[in-house]
Protein backbone atom coordinates (compact mmCIF):
# COMPACT_ATOMS: atom_id res chain seq x y z
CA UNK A 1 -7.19 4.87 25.45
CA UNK A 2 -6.11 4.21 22.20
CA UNK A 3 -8.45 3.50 18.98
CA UNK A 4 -8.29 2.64 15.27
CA UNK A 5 -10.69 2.99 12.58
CA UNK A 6 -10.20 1.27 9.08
CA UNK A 7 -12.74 1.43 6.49
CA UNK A 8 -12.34 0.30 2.60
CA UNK A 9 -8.64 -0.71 3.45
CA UNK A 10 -7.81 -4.43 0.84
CA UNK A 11 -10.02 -6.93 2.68
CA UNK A 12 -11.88 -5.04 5.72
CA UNK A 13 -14.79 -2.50 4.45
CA UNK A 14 -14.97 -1.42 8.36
CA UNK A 15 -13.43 -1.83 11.43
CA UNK A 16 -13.60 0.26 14.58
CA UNK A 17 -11.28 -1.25 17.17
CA UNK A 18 -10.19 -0.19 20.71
CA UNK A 19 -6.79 -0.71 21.84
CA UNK A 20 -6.42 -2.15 25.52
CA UNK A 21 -4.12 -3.46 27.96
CA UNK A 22 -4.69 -6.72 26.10
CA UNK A 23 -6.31 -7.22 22.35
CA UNK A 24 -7.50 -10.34 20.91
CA UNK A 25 -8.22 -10.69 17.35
CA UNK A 26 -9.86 -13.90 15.77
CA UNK A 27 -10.62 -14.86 12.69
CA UNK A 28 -10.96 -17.49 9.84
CA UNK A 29 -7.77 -17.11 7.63
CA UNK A 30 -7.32 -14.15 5.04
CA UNK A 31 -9.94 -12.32 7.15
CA UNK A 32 -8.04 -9.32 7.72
CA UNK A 33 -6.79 -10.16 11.16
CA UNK A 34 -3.16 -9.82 10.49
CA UNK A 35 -3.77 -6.39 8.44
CA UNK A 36 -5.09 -4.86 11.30
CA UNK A 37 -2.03 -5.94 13.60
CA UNK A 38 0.14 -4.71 11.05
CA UNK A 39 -1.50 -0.93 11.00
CA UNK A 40 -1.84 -0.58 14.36
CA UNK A 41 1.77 -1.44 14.65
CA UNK A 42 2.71 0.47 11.87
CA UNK A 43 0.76 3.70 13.77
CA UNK A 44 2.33 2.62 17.49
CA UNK A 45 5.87 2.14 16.09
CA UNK A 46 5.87 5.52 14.06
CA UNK A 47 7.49 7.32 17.58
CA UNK A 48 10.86 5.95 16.52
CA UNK A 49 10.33 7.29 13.17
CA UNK A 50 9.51 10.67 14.61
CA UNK A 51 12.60 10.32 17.13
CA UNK A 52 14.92 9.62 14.27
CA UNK A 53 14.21 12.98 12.86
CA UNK A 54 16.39 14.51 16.49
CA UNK A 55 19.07 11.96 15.39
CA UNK A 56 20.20 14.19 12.29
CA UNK A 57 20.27 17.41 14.71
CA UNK A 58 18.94 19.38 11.84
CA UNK A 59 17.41 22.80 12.50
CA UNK A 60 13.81 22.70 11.35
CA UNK A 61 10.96 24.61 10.58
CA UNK A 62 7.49 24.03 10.94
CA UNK A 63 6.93 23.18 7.18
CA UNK A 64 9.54 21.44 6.82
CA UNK A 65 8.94 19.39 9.84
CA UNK A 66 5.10 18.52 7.92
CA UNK A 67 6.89 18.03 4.73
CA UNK A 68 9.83 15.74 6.62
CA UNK A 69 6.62 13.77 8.38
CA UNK A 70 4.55 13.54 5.22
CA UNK A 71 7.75 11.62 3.72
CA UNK A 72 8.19 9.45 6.71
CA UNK A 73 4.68 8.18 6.19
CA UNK A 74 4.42 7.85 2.61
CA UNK A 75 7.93 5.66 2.66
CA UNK A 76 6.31 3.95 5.25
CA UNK A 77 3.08 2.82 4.24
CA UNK A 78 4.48 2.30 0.90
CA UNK A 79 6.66 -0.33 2.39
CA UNK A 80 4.36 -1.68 4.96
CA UNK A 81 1.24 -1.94 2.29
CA UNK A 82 2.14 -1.13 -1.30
CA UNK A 83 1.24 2.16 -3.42
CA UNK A 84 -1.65 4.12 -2.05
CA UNK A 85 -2.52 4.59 -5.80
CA UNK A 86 -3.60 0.52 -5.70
CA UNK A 87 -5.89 1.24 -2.78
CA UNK A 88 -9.65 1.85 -2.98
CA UNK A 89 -10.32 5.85 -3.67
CA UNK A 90 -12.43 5.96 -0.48
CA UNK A 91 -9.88 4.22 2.01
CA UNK A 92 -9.80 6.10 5.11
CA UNK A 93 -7.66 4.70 8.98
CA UNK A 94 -7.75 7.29 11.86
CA UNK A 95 -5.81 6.15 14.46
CA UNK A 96 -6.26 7.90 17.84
CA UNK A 97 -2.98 8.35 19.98
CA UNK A 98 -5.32 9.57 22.52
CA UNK A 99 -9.33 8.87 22.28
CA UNK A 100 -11.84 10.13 24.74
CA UNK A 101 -15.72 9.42 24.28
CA UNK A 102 -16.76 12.32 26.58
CA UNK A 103 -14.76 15.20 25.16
CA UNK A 104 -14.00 15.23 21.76
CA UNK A 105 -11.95 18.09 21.91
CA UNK A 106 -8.81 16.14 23.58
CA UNK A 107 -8.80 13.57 21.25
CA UNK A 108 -5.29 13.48 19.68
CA UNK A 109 -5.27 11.71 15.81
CA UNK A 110 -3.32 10.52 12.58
CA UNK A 111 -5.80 10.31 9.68
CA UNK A 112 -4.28 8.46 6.54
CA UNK A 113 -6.75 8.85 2.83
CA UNK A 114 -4.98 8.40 -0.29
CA UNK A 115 -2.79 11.03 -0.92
CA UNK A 116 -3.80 12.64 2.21
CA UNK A 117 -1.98 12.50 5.47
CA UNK A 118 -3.99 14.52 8.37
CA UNK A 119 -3.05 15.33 12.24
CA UNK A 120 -6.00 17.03 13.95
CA UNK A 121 -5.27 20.61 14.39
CA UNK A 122 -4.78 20.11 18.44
CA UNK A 123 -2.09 17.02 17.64
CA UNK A 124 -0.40 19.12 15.15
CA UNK A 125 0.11 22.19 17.62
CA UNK A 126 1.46 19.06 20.35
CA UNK A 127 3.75 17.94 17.88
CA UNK A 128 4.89 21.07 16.94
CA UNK A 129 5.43 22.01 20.44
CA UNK A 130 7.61 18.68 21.17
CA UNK A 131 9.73 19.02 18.45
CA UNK A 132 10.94 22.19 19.45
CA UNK A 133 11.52 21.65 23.05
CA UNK A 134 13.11 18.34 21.97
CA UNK A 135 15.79 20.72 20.01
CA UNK A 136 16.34 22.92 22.86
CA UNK A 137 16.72 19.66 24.72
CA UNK A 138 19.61 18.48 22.33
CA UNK A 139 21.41 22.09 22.61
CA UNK A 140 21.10 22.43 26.37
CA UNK A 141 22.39 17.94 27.08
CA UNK A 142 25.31 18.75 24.49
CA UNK A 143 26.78 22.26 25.04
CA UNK A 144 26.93 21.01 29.66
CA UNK A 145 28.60 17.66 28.13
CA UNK A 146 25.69 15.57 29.55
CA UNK A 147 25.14 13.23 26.07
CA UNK A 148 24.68 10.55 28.11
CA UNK A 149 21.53 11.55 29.32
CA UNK A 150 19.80 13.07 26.13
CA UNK A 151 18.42 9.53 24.69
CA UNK A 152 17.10 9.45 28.06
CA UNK A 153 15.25 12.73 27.85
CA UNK A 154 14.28 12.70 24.29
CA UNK A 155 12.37 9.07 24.67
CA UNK A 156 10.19 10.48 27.39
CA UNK A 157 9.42 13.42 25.32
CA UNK A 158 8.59 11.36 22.15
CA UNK A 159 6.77 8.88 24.83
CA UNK A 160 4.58 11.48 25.42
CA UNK A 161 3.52 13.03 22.66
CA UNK A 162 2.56 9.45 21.18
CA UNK A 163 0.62 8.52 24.56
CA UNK A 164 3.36 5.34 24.44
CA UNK A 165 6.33 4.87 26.37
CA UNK A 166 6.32 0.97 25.58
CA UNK A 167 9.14 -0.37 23.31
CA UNK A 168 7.21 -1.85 20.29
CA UNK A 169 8.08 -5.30 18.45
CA UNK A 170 6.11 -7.51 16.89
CA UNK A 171 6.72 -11.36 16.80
CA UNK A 172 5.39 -12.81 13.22
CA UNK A 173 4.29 -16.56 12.43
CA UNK A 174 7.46 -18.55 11.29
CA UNK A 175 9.43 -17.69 14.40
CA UNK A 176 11.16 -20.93 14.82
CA UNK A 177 13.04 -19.43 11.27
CA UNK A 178 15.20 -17.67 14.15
CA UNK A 179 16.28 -21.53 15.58
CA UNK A 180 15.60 -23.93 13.28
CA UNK A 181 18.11 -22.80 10.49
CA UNK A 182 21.71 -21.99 10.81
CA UNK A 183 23.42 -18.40 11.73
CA UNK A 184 24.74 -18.50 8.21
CA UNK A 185 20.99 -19.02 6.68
CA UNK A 186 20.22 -15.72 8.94
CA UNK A 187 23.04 -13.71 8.06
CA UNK A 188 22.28 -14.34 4.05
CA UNK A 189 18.48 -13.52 4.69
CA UNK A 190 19.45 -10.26 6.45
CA UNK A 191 21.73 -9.66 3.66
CA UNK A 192 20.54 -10.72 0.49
CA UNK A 193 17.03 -8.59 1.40
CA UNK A 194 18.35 -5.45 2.66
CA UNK A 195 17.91 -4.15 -0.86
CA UNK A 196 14.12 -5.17 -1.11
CA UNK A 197 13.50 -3.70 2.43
CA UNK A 198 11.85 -0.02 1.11
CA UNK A 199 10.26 -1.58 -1.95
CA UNK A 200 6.81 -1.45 -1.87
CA UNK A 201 4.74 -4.25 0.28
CA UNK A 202 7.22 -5.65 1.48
CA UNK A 203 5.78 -5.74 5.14
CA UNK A 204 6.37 -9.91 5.73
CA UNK A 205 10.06 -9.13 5.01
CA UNK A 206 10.76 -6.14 7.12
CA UNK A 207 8.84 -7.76 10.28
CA UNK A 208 10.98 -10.65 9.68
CA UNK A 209 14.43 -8.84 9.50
CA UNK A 210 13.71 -7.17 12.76
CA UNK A 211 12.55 -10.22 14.64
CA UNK A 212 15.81 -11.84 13.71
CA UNK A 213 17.24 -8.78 15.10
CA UNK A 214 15.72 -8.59 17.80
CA UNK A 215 16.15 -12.12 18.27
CA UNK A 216 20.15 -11.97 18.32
CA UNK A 217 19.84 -9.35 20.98
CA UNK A 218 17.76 -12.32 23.08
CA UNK A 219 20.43 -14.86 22.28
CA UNK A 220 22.94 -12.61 23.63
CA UNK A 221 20.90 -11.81 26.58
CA UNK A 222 20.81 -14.84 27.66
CA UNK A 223 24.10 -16.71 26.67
CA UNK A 224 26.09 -17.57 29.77
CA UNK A 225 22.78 -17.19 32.07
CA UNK A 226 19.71 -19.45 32.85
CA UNK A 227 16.32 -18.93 34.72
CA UNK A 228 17.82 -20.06 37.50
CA UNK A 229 21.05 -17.77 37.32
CA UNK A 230 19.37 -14.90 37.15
CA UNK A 231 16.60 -15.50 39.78
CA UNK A 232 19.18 -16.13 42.43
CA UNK A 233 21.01 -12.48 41.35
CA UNK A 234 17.34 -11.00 42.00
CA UNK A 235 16.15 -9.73 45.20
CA UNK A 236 12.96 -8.28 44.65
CA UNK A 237 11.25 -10.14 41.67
CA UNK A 238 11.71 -14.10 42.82
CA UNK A 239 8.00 -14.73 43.12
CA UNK A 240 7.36 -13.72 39.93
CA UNK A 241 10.95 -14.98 38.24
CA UNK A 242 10.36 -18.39 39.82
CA UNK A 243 6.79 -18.93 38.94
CA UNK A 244 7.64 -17.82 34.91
CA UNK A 245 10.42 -20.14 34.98
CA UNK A 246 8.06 -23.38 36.25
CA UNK A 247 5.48 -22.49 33.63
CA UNK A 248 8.05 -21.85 30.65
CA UNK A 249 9.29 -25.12 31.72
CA UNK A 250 6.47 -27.27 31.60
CA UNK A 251 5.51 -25.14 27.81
CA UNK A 252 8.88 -26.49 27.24
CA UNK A 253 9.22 -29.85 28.71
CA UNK A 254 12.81 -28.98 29.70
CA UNK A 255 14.77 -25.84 31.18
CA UNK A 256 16.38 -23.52 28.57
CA UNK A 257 20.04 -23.13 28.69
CA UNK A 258 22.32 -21.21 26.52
CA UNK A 259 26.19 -21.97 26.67
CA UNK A 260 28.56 -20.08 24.44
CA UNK A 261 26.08 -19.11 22.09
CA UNK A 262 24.63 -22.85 21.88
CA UNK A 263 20.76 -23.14 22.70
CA UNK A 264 19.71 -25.81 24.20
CA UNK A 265 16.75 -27.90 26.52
CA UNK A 266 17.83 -29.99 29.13
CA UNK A 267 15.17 -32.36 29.91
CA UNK A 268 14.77 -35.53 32.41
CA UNK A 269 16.06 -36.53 35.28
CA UNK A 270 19.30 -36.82 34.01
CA UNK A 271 19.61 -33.40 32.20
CA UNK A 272 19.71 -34.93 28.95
CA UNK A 273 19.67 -32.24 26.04
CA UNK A 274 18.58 -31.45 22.68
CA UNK A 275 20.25 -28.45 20.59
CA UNK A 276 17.16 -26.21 20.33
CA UNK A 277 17.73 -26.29 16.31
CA UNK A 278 16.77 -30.14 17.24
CA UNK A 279 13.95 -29.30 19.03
CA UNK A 280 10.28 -29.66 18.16
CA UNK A 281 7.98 -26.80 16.32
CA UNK A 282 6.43 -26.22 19.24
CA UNK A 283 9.46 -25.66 21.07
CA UNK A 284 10.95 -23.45 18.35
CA UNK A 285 7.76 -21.40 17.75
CA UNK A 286 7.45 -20.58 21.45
CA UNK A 287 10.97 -20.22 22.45
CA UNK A 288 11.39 -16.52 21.66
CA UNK A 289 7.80 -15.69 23.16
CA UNK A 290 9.01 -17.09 26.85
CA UNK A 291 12.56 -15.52 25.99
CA UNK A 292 10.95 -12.26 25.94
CA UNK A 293 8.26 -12.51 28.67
CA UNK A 294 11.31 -13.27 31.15
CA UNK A 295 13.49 -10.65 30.17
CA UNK A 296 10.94 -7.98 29.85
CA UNK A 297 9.96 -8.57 34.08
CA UNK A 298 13.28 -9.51 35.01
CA UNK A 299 14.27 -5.84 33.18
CA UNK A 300 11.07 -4.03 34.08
CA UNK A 301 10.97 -2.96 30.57
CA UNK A 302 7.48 -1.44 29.13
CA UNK A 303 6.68 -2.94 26.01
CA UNK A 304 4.25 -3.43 23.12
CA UNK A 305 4.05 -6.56 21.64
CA UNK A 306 2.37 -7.98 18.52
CA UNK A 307 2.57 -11.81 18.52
CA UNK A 308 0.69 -13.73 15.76
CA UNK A 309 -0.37 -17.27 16.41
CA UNK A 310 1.46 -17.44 19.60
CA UNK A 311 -0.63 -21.02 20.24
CA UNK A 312 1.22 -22.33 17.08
CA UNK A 313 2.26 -26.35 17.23
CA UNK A 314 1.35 -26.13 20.82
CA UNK A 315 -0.74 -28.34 23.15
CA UNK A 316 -4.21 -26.83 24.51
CA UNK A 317 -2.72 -26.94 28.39
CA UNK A 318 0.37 -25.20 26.92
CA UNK A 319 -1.54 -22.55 24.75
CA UNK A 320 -3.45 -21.56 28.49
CA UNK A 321 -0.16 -21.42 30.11
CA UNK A 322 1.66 -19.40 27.76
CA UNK A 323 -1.60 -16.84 27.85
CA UNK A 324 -1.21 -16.66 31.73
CA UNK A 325 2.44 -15.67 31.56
CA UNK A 326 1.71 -12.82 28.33
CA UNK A 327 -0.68 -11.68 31.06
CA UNK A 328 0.94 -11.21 33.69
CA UNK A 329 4.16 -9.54 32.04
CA UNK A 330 1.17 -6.85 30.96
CA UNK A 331 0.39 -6.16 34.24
CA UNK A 332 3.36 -6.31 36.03
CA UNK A 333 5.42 -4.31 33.93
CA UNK A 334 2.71 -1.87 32.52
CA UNK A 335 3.05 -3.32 29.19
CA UNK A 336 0.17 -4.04 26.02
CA UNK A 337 0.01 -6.62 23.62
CA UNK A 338 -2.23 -8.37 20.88
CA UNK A 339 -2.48 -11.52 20.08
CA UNK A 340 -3.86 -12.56 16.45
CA UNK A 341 -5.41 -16.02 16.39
CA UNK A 342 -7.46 -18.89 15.09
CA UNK A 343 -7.32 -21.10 18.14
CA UNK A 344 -10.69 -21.06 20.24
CA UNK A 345 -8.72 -22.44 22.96
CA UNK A 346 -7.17 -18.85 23.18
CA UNK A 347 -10.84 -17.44 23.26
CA UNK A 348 -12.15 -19.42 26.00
CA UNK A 349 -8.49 -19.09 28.06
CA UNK A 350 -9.12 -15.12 28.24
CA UNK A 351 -12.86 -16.25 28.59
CA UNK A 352 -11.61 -17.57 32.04
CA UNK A 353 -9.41 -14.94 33.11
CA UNK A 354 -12.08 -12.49 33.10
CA UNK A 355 -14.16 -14.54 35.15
CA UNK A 356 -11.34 -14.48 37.22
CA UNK A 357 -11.23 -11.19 37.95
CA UNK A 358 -14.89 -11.63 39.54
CA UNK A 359 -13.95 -13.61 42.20
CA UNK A 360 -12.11 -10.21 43.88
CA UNK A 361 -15.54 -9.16 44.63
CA UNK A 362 -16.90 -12.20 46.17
CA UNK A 363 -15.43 -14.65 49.19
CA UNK A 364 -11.97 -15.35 50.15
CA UNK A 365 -12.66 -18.51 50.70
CA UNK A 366 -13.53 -18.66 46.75
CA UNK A 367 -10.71 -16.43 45.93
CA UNK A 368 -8.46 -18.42 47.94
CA UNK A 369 -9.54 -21.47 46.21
CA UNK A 370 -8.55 -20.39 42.85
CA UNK A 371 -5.45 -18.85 43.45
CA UNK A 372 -4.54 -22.20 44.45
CA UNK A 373 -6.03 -23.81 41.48
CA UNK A 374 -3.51 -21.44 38.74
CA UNK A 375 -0.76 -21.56 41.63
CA UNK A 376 -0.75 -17.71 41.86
CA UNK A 377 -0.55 -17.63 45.93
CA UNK A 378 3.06 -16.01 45.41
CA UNK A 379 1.86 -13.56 43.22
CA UNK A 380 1.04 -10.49 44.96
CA UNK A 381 -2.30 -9.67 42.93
CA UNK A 382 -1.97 -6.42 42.16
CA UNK A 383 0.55 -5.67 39.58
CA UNK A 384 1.71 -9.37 39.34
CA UNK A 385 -2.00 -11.13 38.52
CA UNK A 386 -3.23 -13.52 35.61
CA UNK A 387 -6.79 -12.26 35.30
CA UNK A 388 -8.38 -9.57 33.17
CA UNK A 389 -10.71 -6.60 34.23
CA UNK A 390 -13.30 -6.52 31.59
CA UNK A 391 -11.69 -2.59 31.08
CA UNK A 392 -8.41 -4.00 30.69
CA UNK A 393 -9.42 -6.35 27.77
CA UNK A 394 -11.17 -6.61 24.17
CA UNK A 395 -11.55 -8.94 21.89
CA UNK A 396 -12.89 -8.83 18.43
CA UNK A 397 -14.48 -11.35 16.15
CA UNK A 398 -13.49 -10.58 12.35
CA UNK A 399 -15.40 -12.14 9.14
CA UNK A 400 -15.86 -11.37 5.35
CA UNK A 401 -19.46 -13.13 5.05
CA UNK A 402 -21.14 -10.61 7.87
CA UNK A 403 -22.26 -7.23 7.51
CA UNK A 404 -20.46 -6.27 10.52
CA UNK A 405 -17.06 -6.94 9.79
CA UNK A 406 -15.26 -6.59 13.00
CA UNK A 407 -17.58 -6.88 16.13
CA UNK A 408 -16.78 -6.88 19.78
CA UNK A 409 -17.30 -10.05 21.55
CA UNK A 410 -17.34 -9.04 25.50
CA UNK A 411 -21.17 -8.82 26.63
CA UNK A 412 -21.85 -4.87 27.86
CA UNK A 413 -23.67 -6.60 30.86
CA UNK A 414 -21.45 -9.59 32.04
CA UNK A 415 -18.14 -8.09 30.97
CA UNK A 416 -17.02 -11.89 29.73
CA UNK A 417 -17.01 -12.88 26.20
CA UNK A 418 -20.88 -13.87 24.80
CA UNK A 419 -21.85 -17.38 24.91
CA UNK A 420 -23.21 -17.03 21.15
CA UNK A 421 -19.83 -16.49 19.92
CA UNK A 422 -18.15 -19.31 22.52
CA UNK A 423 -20.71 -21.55 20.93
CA UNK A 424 -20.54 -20.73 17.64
CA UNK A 425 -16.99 -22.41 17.65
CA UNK A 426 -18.39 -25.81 18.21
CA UNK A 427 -21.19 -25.44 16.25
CA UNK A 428 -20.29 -27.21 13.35
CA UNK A 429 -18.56 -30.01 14.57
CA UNK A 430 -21.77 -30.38 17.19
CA UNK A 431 -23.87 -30.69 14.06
CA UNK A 432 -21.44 -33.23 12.22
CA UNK A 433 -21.70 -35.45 15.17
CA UNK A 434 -25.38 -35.10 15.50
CA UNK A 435 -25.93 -35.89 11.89
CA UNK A 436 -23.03 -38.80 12.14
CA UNK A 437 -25.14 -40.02 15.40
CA UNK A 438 -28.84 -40.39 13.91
CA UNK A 439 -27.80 -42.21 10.41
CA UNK A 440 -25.74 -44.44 12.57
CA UNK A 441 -28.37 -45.18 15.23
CA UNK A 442 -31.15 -45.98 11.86
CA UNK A 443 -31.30 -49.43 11.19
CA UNK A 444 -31.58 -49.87 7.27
């Protein structure tokens, strides 16, 4: 398991935060939930940092690998969150590649203070150790003329060492930026910031620039191809193909289609379409999400994905839907991902799929009964399932008016998330209505 700990960083004075299969972060706005996303990203994605060091085939020492490492992170953070000299003296994050509660002694750690960057003496031995066998690696693929395979080799070496073999990327809020303005708009964004991109806190900009990236990888993906195209060239993922495609298309209200670079949804009985720039926010917010979810299964690709406000512009029904299919691409490609949110639609949706999971230990008849119910009877239930094992999951609750600033809402005993904090979302509109009710029930 994974596990980061933040204390005195801007806006959250602790925070203590295990990373699962699946996270889930809520919180009022400016409450730090978006901070956190963006360290533990910044910690998960530092492997390709690391692996770009093998790019320059430099011959390296020890120190000077520290000293190269030291920079990396200091140019990093400095872009990602600003000058450590602005931060609180005291700031301390540990983030644990590898964290075990019954033997501290194979716990594997990045500690970040200011002007301090720390690896736990075991790490830095394990680091040490890759790096050099990742150098004889690069001698021994290039001198037998087998190049071709060294990326190969290399990003299961880096994989391990960073306890991650999932391909990180992290979807910010303003997606539909990537459909709702023109290639020209993207290609002078990309442009006219590439000189801002290592100033200092410029984290909103560089998340965006890779997103569009990424996204013009997606577009290309998928030009020429539909759902439907590329189920029937499948053999051995239909099920699973078939039942993403219904549910993207009812998020969607249309089937996606993507001719010679033009996006589109054809919707009706007619086929009728809209060009996706066209579409609504919903559509363009969520577009990318689905994009990805397909091609990850359909590619078997393990991934890591940060996705903030993924219920944005969308319906309730569509917001449970769309957590269903991030879900299953989790567990059927081995894959992690946290979601940042305000929407307690979201909570009580994961809520439900961890009540799910405790149906496996009671009838079939039951279990029948609600496989039926999310239309999962195709799925196979092991790797390609909805539901959450309380182990698999965690959610965390974050506020600046309590004491406890980050606080796990899953029960120890019932495994689901605790009624208090379920209720606590309705509270205040329960108490608007009740005062709204009496004064208009007394007779004056």
């Amino acid at each position: 398991m994974q596990k980061i700990i933040v204390k005195n960083f801007r806006q959250i004075s602790y925070a203590e935060v295990e990373i699962k299969k699946v996270l889930f972060l809520i919180g009022e706005q400016a409450s730090g939930k978006s901070t956190l996303a963006k360290l533990i990203y910044f910690f998960k994605s530092l492997k390709e940092d690391y692996r770009g060091i093998f790019d320059e085939k430099l011959n390296i020492t020890e120190n000077s690998l520290k000293e190269n490492l030291d920079k990396i992170l200091e140019n990093k953070f400095k872009t990602y969150f600003g000058y450590a000299s602005e931060l609180d003296n005291d700031f301390e994050i540990t983030f644990y590649y590898h964290f075990d509660a019954e033997n501290a002694g194979e716990n594997r750690y990045l500690k970040l203070k200011k002007h301090q960057v720390e690896f736990n003496k075991m790490y830095w031995v394990q680091i040490w150790d890759c790096t050099k066998i990742c150098f004889e690696i690069i001698i021994q693929y290039v001198t037998n003329y087998a190049s071709h395979l060294l990326n190969d080799k290399l990003n299961e070496q880096v994989g391990a060492l960073f306890y991650d073999k999932n391909t990180p990327a992290f979807f910010p809020a303003g997606r539909n930026i990537t459909v709702s303005f023109p290639q020209q708009f993207k290609s002078h964004f990309s442009k006219d910031i590439s000189h801002l991109l290592n100033s200092p806190n410029t984290i909103d900009l560089h998340l965006m620039d890779k997103f569009i990236d990424y996204t013009y990888f997606l577009k290309d993906y998928y030009e020429g191809k539909s759902f439907d195209l590329i189920i029937d060239n499948q053999t051995k993922k239909k099920n699973i193909l078939t039942f993403i495609k219904e549910k993207s298309e009812y998020i969607l209200k249309g089937k996606y289609t993507n001719v010679d670079g033009s996006e589109k949804i054809l919707y009706g009985k007619n086929s009728k379409n809209v060009g996706l720039n066209l579409a609504s926010s919903g559509q363009q917010e969520v577009i990318r999400i689905i994009q990805d979810i397909f091609y990850i299964v359909n590619e078997n690709q393990p991934s890591f994905r940060v996705i903030e406000e993924p219920e944005a512009h969308l319906y309730p029904k569509a917001q449970k839907i769309l957590m269903e299919l991030l879900v299953l691409m989790v567990h059927a490609t081995d894959s992690q991902l946290i979601i940042t949110t305000h929407s307690p639609y979201i909570l009580s949706i994961f809520n439900n799929l961890l009540m799910y999971s405790k149906l496996l230990k009671g009838e079939q008849q039951h279990l029948t009964l609600v496989n039926a119910h999310f239309e999962t009877q195709n799925l196979d239930g092991k790797e390609e399932r909805i539901y959450l094992f309380p182990d698999e999951f965690q959610g965390y609750a974050m506020s600046l008016e309590n004491e406890v600033f980050c606080h796990s809402l899953l029960d120890a005993e019932t495994g689901l998330i605790g009624d208090n904090f379920l209720d606590e979302i309705t509270e205040d509109l329960n108490n608007d209505f009740d005062v709204l009710y009496r004064l208009n029930t007394i007779r004056l």
